[in-house]
N, C-alpha and C. Protein backbone atom coordinates (compact mmCIF):
# COMPACT_ATOMS: atom_id res chain seq x y z
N UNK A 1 84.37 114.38 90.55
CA UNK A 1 84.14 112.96 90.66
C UNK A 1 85.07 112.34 91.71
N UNK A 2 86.37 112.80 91.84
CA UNK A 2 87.34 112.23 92.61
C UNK A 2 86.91 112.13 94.22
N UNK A 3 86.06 113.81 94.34
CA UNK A 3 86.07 113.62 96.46
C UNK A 3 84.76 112.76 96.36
N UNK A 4 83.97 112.85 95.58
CA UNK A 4 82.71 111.81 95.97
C UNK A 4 83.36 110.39 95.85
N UNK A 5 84.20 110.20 94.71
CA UNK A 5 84.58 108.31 94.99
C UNK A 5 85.64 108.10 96.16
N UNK A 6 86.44 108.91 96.64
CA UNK A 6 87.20 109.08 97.35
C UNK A 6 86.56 108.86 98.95
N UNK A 7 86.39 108.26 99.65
CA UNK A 7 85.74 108.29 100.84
C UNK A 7 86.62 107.56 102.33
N UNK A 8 85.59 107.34 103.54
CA UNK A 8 86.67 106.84 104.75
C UNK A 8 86.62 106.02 104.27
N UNK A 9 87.06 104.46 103.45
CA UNK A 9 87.34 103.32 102.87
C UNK A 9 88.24 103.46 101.87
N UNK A 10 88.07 104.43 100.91
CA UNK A 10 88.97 104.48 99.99
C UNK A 10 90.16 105.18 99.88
N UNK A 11 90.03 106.21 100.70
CA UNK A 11 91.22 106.86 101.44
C UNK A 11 92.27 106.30 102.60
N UNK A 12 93.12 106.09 101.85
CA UNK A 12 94.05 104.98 102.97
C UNK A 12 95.33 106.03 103.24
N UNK A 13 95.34 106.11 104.65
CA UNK A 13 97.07 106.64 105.42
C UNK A 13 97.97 105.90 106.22
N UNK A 14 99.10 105.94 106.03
CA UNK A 14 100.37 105.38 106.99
C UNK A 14 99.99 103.86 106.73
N UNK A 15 99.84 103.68 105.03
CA UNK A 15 100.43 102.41 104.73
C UNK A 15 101.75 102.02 104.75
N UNK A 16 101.75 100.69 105.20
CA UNK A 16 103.22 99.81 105.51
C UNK A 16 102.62 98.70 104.14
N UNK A 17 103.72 98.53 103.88
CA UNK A 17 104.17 97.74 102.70
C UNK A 17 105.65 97.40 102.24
N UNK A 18 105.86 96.63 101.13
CA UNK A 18 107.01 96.36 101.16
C UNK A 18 107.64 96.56 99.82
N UNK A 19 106.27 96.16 98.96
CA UNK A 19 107.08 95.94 97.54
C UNK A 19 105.82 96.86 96.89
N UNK A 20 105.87 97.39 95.69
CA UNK A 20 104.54 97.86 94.54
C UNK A 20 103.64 96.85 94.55
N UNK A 21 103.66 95.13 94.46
CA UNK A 21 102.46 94.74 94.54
C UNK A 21 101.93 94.26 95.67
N UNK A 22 102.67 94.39 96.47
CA UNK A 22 101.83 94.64 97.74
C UNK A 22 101.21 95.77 98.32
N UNK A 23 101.23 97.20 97.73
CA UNK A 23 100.60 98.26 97.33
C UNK A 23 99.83 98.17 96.70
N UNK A 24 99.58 97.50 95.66
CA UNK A 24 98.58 97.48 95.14
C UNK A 24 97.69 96.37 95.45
N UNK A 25 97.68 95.06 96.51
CA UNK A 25 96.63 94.64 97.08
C UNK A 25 95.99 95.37 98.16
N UNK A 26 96.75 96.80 98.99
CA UNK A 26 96.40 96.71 99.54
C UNK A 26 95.50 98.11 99.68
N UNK A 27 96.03 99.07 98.39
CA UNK A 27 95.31 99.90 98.23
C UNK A 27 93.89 99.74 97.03
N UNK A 28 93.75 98.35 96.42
CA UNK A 28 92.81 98.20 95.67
C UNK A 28 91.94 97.28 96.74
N UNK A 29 92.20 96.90 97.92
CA UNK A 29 91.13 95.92 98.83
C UNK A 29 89.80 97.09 99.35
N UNK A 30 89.56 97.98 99.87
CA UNK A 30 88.83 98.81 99.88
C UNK A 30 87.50 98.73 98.60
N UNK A 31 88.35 98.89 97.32
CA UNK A 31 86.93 98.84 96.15
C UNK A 31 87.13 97.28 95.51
N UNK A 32 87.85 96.39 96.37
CA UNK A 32 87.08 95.00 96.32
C UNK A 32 86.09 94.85 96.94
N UNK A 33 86.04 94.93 98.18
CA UNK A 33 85.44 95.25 99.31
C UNK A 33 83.90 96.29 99.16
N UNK A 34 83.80 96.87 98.45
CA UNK A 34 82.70 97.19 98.34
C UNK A 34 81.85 97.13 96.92
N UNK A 35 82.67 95.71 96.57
CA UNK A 35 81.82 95.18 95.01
C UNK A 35 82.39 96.03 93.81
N UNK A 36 83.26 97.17 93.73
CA UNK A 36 83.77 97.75 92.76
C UNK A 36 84.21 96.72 91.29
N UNK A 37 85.41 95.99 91.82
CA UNK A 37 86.07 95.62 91.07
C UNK A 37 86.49 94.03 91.69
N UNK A 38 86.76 93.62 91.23
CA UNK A 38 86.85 92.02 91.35
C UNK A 38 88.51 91.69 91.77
N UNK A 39 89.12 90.58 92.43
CA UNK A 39 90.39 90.32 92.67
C UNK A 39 90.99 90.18 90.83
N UNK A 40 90.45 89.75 90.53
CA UNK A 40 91.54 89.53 88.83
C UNK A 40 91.39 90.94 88.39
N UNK A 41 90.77 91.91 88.76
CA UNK A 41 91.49 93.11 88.44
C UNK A 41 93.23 93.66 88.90
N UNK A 42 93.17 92.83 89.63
CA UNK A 42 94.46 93.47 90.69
C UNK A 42 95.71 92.42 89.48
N UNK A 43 95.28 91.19 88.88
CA UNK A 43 96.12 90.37 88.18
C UNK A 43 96.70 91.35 86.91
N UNK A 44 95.39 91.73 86.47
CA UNK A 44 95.35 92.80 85.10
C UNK A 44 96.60 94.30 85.65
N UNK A 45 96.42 94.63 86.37
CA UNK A 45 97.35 95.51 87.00
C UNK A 45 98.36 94.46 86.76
N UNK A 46 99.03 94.22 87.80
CA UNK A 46 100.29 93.49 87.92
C UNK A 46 100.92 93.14 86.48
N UNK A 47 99.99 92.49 85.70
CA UNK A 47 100.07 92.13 84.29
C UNK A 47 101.01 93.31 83.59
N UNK A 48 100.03 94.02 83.52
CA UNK A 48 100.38 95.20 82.34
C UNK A 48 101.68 95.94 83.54
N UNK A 49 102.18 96.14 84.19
CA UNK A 49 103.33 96.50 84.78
C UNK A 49 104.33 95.83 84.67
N UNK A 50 104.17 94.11 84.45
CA UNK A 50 105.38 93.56 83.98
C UNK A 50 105.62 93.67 82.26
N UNK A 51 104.20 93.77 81.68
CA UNK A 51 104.62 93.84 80.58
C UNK A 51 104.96 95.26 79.97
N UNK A 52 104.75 96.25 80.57
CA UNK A 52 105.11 97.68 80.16
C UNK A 52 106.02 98.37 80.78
N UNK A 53 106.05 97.83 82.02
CA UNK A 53 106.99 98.96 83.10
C UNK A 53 106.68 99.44 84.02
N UNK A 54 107.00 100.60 84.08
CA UNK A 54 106.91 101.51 85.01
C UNK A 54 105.90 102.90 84.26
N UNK A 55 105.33 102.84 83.40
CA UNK A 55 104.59 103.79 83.05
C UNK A 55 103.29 104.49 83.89
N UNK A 56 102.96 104.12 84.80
CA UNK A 56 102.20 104.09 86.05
C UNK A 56 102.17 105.31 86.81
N UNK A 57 104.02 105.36 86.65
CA UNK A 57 104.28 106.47 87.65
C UNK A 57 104.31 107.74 86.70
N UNK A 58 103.15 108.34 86.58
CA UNK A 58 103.08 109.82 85.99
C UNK A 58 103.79 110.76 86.21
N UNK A 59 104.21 110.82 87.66
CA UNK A 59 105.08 112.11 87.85
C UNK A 59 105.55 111.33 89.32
N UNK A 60 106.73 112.10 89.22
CA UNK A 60 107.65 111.85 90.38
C UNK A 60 106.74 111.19 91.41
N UNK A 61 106.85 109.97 92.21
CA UNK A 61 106.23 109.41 93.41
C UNK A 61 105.15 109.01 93.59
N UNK A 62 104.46 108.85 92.41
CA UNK A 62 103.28 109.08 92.47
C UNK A 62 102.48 108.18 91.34
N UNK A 63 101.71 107.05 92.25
CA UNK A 63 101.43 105.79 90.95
C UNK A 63 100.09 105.99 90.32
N UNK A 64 99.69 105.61 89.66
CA UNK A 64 98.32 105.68 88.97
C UNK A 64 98.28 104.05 88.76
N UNK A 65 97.90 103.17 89.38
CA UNK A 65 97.86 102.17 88.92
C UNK A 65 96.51 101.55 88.41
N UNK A 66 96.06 100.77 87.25
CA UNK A 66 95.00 100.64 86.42
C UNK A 66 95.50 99.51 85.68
N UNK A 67 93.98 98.92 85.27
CA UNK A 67 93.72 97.47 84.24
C UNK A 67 93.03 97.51 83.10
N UNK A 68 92.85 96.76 82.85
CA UNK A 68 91.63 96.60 82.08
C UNK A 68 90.20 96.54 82.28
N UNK A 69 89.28 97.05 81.73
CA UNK A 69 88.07 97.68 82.70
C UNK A 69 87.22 96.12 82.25
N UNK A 70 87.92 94.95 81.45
CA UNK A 70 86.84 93.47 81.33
C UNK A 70 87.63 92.79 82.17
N UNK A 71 88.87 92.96 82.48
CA UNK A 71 89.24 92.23 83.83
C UNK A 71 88.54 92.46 85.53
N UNK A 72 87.25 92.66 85.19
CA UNK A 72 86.49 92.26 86.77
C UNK A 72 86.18 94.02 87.45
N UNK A 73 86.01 94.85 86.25
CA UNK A 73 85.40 96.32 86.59
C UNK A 73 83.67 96.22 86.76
N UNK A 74 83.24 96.53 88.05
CA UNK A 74 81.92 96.52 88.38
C UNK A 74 81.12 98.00 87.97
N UNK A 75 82.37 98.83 89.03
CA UNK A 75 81.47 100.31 88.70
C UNK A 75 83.05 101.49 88.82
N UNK A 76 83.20 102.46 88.30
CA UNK A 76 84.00 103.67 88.44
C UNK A 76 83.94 103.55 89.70
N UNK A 77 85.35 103.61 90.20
CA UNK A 77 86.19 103.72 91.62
C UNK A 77 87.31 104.20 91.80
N UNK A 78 87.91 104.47 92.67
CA UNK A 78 89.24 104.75 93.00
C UNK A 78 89.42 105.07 94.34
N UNK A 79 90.86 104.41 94.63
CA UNK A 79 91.55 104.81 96.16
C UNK A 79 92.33 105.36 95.91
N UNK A 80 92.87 106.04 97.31
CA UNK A 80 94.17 106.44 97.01
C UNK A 80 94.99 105.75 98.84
N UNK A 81 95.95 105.97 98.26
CA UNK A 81 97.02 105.26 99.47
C UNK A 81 98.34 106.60 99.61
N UNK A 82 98.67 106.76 100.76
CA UNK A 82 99.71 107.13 101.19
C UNK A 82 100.26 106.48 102.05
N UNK A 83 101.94 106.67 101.79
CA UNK A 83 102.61 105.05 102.34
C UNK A 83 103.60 105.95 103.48
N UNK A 84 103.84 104.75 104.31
CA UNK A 84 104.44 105.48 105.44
C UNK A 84 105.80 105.82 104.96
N UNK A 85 106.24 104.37 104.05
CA UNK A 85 107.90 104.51 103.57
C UNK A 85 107.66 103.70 102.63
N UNK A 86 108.53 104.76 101.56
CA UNK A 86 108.31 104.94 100.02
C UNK A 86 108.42 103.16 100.24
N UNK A 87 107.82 102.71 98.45
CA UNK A 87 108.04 101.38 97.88
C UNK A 87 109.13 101.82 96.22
N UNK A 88 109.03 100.65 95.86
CA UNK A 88 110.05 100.91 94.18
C UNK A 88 108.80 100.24 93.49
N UNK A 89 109.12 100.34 92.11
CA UNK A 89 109.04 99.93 90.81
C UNK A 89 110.27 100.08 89.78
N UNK A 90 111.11 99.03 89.86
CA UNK A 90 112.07 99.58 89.11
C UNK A 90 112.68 100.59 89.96
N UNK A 91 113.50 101.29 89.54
CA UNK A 91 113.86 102.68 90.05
C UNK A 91 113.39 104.04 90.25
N UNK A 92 112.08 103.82 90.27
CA UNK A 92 110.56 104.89 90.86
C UNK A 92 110.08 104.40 92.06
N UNK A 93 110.53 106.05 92.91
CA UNK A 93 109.98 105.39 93.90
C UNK A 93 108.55 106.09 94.18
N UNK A 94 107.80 105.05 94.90
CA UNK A 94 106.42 105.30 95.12
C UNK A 94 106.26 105.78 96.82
N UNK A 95 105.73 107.20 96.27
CA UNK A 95 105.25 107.56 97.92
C UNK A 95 103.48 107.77 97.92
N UNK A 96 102.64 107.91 96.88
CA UNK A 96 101.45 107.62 96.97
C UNK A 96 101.04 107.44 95.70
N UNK A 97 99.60 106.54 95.98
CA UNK A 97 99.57 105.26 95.03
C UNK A 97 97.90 105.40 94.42
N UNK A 98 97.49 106.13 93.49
CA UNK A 98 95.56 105.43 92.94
C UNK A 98 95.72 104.39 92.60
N UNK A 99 95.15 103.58 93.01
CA UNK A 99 94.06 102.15 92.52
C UNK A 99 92.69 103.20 91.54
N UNK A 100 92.44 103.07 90.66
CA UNK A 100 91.44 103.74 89.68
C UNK A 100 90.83 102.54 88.71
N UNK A 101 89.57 102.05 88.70
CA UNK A 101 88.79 101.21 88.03
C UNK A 101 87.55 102.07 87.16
N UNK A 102 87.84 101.71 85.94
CA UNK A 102 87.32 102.76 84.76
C UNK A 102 85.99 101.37 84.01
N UNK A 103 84.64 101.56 83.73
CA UNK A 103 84.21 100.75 83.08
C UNK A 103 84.35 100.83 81.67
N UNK A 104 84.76 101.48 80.99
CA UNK A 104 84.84 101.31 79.69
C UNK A 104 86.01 102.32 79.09
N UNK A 105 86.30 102.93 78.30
CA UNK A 105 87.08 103.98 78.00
C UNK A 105 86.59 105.48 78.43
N UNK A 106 85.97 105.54 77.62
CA UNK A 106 85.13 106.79 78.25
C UNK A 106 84.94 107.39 79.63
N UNK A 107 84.93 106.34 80.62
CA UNK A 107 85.24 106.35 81.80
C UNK A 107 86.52 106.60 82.25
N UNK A 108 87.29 105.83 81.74
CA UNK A 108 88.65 105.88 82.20
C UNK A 108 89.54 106.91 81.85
N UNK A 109 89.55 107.40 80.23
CA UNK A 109 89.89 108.88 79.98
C UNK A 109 89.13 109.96 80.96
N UNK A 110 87.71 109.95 81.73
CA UNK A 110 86.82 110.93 82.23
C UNK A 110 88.25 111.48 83.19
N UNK A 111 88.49 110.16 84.06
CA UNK A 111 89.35 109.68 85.12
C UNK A 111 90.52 110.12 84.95
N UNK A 112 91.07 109.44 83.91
CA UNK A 112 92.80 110.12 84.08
C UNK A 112 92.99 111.48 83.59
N UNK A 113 91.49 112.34 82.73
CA UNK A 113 91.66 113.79 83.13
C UNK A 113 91.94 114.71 84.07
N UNK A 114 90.51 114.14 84.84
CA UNK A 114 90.27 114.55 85.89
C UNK A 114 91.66 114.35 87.04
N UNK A 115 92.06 113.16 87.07
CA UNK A 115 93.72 113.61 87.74
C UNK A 115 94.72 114.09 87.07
N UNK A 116 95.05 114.55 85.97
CA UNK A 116 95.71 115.29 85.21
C UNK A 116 95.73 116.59 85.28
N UNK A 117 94.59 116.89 85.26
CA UNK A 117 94.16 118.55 86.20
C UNK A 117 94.95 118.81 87.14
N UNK A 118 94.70 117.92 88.35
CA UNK A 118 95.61 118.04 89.56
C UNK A 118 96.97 117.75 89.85
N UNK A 119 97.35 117.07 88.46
CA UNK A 119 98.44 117.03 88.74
C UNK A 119 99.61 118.47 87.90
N UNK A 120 98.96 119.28 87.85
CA UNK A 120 99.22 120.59 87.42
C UNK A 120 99.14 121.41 88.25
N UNK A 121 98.76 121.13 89.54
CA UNK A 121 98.78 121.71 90.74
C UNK A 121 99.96 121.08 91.53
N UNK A 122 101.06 121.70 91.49
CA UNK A 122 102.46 121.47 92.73
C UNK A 122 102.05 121.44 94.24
N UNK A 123 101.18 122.14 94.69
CA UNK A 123 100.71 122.07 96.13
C UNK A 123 100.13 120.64 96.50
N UNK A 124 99.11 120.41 95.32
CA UNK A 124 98.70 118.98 95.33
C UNK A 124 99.77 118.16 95.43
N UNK A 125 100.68 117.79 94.46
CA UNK A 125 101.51 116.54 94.64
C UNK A 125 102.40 116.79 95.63
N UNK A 126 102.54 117.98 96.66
CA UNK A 126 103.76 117.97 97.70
C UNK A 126 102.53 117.84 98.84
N UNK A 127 101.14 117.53 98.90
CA UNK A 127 100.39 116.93 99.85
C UNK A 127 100.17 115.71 99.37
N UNK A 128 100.71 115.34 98.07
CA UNK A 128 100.58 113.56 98.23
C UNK A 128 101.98 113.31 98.79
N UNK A 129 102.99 113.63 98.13
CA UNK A 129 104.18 113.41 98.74
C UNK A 129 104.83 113.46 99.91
N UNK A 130 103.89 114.50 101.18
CA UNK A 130 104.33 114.46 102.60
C UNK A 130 103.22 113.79 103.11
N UNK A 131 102.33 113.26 102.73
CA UNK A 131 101.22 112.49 103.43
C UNK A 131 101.12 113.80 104.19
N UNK A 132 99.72 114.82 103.40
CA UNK A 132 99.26 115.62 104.11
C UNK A 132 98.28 115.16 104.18
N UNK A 133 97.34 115.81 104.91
CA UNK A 133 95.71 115.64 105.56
C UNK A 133 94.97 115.17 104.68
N UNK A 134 94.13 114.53 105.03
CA UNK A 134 93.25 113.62 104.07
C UNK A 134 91.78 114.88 103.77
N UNK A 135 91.71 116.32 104.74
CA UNK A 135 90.90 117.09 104.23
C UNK A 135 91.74 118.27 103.56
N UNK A 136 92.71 118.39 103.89
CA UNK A 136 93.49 119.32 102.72
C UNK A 136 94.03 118.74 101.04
N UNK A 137 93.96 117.41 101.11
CA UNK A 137 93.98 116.46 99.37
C UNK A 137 92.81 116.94 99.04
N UNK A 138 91.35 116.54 100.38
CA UNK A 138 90.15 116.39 99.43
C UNK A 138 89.64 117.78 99.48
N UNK A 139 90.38 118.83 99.83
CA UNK A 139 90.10 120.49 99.60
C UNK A 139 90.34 120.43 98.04
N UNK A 140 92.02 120.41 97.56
CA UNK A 140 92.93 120.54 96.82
C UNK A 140 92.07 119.89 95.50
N UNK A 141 91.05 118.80 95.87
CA UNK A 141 90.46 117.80 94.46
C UNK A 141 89.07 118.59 94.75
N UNK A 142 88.87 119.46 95.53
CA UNK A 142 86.91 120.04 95.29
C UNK A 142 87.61 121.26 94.40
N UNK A 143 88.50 121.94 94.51
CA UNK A 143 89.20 122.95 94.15
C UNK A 143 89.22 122.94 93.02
N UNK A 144 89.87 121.87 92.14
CA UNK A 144 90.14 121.65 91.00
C UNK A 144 88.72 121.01 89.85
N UNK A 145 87.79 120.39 90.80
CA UNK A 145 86.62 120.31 90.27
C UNK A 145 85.71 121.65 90.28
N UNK A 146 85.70 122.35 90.85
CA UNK A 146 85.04 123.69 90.92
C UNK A 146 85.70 124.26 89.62
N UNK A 147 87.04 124.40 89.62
CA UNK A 147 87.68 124.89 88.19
C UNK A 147 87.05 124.61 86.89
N UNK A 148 87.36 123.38 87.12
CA UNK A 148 86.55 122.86 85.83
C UNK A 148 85.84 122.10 85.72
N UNK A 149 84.49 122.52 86.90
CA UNK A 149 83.30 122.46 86.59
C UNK A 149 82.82 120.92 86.54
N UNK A 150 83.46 120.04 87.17
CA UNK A 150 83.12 118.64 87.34
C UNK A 150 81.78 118.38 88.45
N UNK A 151 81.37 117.29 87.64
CA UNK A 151 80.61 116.96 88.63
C UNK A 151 80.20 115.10 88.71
């Protein structure tokens, strides 16, 4: 599911930014932009980060950022961003970033499986972490769907 939602729009490189929520307008504008998800999704993010934390960052550098799928979810999406120079959250630092819009639960668990897989792959997160090739990530995510059989 990831290389088909993943595309030239939603795949973002040698982002400049400054702070996490300016990462996250600018890696969720792409699936505004194509009717995904609505701007008060991006509020619902921000929201639940002040009120929870930093729980976002799953593993070293690396954000998963997500809302609520009635705060302005149209259809299953996701970007991803790689930043030129890291951002913070707190004392996590962020070197690449999903924007992921889930319509219901079911969706959204489908989703944070499906990157959970990959993130059991070390090769994967040291090509999110050096901003490697945008066809060696989307090798690394057909790879892991072939494994297990996603479609």
């Amino acid at each position: 599911m990831l290389t088909f939602l993943l595309d030239d729009q939603t795949f973002l490189t040698d982002v400049v930014c400054d702070t996490w929520q300016e990462l996250v307008d600018i890696a969720a504008a792409p699936l505004i932009g194509k009717g995904a998800i609505e701007p008060s999704y991006l509020g619902s993010i921000k929201e639940t980060i002040d009120t929870y934390g930093s729980y976002m960052i799953l593993v070293d550098d690396i954000a998963f950022f997500h809302g609520r799928p009635e705060s302005g979810v149209h259809e299953i999406s996701i970007s991803l961003a790689l930043l030129r120079q890291p951002v913070y959250l707190g004392d996590k630092r962020i070197l690449a970033a999903f924007v992921f819009a889930a319509i219901d639960k079911t969706s959204h668990r489908d989703l944070l499986r499906e990157l959970a897989w990959n993130l059991e792959d070390d090769d994967f997160l040291e090509l999110l972490r050096t901003h490697g090739s945008r066809e060696d990530i989307l090798q690394k995510l057909k790879e892991t769907e072939e494994k297990h059989e996603i479609s």
